[in-house]
Protein backbone atom coordinates (compact mmCIF):
# COMPACT_ATOMS: atom_id res chain seq x y z
CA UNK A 1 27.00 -11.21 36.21
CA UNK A 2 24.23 -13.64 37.73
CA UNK A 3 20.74 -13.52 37.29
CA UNK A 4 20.16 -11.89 40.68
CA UNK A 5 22.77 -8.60 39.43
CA UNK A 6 20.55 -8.54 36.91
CA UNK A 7 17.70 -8.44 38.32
CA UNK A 8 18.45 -5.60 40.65
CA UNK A 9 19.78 -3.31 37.96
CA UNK A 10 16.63 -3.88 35.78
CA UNK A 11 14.68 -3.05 38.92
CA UNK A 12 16.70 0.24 39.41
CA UNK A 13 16.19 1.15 35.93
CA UNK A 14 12.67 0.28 36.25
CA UNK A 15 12.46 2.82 39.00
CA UNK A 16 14.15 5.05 37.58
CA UNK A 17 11.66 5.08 34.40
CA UNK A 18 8.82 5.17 36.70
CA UNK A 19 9.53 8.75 37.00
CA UNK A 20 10.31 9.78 33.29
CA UNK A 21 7.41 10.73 30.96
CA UNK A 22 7.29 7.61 28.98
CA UNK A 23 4.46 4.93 29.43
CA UNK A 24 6.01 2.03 31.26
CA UNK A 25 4.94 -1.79 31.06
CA UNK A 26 5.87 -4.04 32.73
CA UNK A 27 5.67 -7.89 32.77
CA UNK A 28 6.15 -10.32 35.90
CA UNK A 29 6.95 -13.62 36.08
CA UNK A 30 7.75 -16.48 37.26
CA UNK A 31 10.46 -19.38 36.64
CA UNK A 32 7.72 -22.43 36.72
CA UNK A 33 4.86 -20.65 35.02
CA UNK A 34 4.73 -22.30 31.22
CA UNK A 35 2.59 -19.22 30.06
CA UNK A 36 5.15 -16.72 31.26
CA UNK A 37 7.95 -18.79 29.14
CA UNK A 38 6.06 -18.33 25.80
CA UNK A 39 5.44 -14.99 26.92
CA UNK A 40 8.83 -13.73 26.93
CA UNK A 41 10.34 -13.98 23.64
CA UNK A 42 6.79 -12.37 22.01
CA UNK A 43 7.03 -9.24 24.70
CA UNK A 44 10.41 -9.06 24.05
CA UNK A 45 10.20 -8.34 19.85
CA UNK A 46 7.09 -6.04 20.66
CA UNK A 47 8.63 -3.50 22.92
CA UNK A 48 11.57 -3.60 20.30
CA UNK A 49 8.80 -2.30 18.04
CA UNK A 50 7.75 0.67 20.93
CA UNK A 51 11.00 1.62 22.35
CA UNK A 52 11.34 4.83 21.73
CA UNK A 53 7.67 4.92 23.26
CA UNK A 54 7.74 2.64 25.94
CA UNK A 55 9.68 1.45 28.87
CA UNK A 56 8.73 -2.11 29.16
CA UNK A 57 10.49 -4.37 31.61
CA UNK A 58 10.27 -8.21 32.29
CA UNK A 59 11.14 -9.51 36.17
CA UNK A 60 11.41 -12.37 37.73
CA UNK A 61 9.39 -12.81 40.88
CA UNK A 62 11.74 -14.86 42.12
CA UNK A 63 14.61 -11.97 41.89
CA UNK A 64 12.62 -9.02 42.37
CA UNK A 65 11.50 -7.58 45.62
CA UNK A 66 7.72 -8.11 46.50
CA UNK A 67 5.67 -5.69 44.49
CA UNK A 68 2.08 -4.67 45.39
CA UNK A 69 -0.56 -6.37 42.90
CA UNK A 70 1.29 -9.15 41.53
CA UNK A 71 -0.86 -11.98 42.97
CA UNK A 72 0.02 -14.58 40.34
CA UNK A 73 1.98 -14.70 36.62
CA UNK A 74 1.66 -13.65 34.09
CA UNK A 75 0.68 -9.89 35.62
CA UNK A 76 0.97 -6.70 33.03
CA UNK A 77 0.98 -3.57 34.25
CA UNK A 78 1.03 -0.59 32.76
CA UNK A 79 2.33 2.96 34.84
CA UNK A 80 1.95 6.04 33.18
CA UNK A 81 4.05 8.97 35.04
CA UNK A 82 4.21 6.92 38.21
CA UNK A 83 0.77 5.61 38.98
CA UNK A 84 -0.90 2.18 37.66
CA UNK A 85 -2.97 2.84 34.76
CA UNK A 86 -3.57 -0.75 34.41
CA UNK A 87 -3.31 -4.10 35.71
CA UNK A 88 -3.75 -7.72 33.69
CA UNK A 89 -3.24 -11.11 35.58
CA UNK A 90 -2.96 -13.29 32.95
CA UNK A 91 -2.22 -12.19 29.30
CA UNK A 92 -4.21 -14.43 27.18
CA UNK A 93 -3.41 -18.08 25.84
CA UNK A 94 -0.16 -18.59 23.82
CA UNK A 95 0.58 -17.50 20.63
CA UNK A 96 -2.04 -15.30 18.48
CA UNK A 97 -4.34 -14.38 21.57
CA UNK A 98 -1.06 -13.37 23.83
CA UNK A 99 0.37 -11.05 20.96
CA UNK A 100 -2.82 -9.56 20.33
CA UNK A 101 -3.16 -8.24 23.70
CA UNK A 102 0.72 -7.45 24.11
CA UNK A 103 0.04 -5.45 20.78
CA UNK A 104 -3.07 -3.39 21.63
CA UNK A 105 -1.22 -2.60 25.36
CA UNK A 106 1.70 -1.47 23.48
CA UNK A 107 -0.30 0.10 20.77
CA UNK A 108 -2.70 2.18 22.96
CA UNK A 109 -0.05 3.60 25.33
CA UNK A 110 3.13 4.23 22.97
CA UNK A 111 0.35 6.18 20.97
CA UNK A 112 -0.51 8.85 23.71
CA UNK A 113 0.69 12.46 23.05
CA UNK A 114 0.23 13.47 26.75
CA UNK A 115 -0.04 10.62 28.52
CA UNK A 116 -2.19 10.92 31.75
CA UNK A 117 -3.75 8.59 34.30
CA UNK A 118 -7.27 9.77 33.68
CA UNK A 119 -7.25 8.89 29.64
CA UNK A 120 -6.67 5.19 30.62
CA UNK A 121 -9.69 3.37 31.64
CA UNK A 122 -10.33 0.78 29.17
CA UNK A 123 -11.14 -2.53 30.33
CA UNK A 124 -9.29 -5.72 28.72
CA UNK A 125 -10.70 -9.54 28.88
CA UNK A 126 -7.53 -11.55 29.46
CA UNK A 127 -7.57 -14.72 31.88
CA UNK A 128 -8.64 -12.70 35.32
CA UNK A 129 -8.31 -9.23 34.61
CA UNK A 130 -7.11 -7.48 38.25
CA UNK A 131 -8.69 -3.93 36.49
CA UNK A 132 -6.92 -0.97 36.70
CA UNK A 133 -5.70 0.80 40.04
CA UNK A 134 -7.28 4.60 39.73
């Protein structure tokens, strides 16, 4: 299966999950962004940690079909029952700064009994932060 087969089922099942109860969060990227490659493996072990929690989901811009919002990589977003709860275009440096952040996303939405659009306005200061879509 190529990267591109791939890509489509993740974006089915990421459609799919849009419409489950479960926080989703998402990461885009891109195949020449440096930040998004140091990203990955760091997103990847902390939604291991939430997955009975959280949907989380990592595409390629390049494979993906345009999606509204994504103006540049990394972008975080964060849909709880369907609608943006939150938006991040850029996810902090590498290393300790990026896992912090990936950590308190995870951390504040896996931990929501009744997750709903309203309980979500924090604000986060990562690189240009898009804000949250309400």
């Amino acid at each position: 299966m190529n990267e591109m087969q791939t890509a489509a089922e993740n974006f089915e099942r990421y459609q799919s999950a849009l419409k489950k109860d479960l926080p989703v969060i998402v990461v885009f990227k891109s195949l020449h962004c440096q930040l998004c490659k140091e990203l990955d493996p760091c997103f990847n072990r902390i939604a291991e940690q939430y997955a009975d929690q959280v949907a989380s989901f990592i595409f390629d811009t390049e494979y993906i079909p345009r999606v509204d919002g994504v103006e540049g990589t990394p972008t975080l977003k964060v849909f709880i029952n369907g609608k943006e709860v939150e938006s991040l275009l850029g996810i902090g440096l590498p290393g300790d700064e990026q896992k912090a952040v990936l950590e308190d996303v995870f951390d504040e939405y896996a931990n929501t009994e009744t997750p709903s659009q309203d309980n979500f306005h924090q604000h986060r200061q990562t690189g240009q932060d898009l804000g949250s879509s309400h």
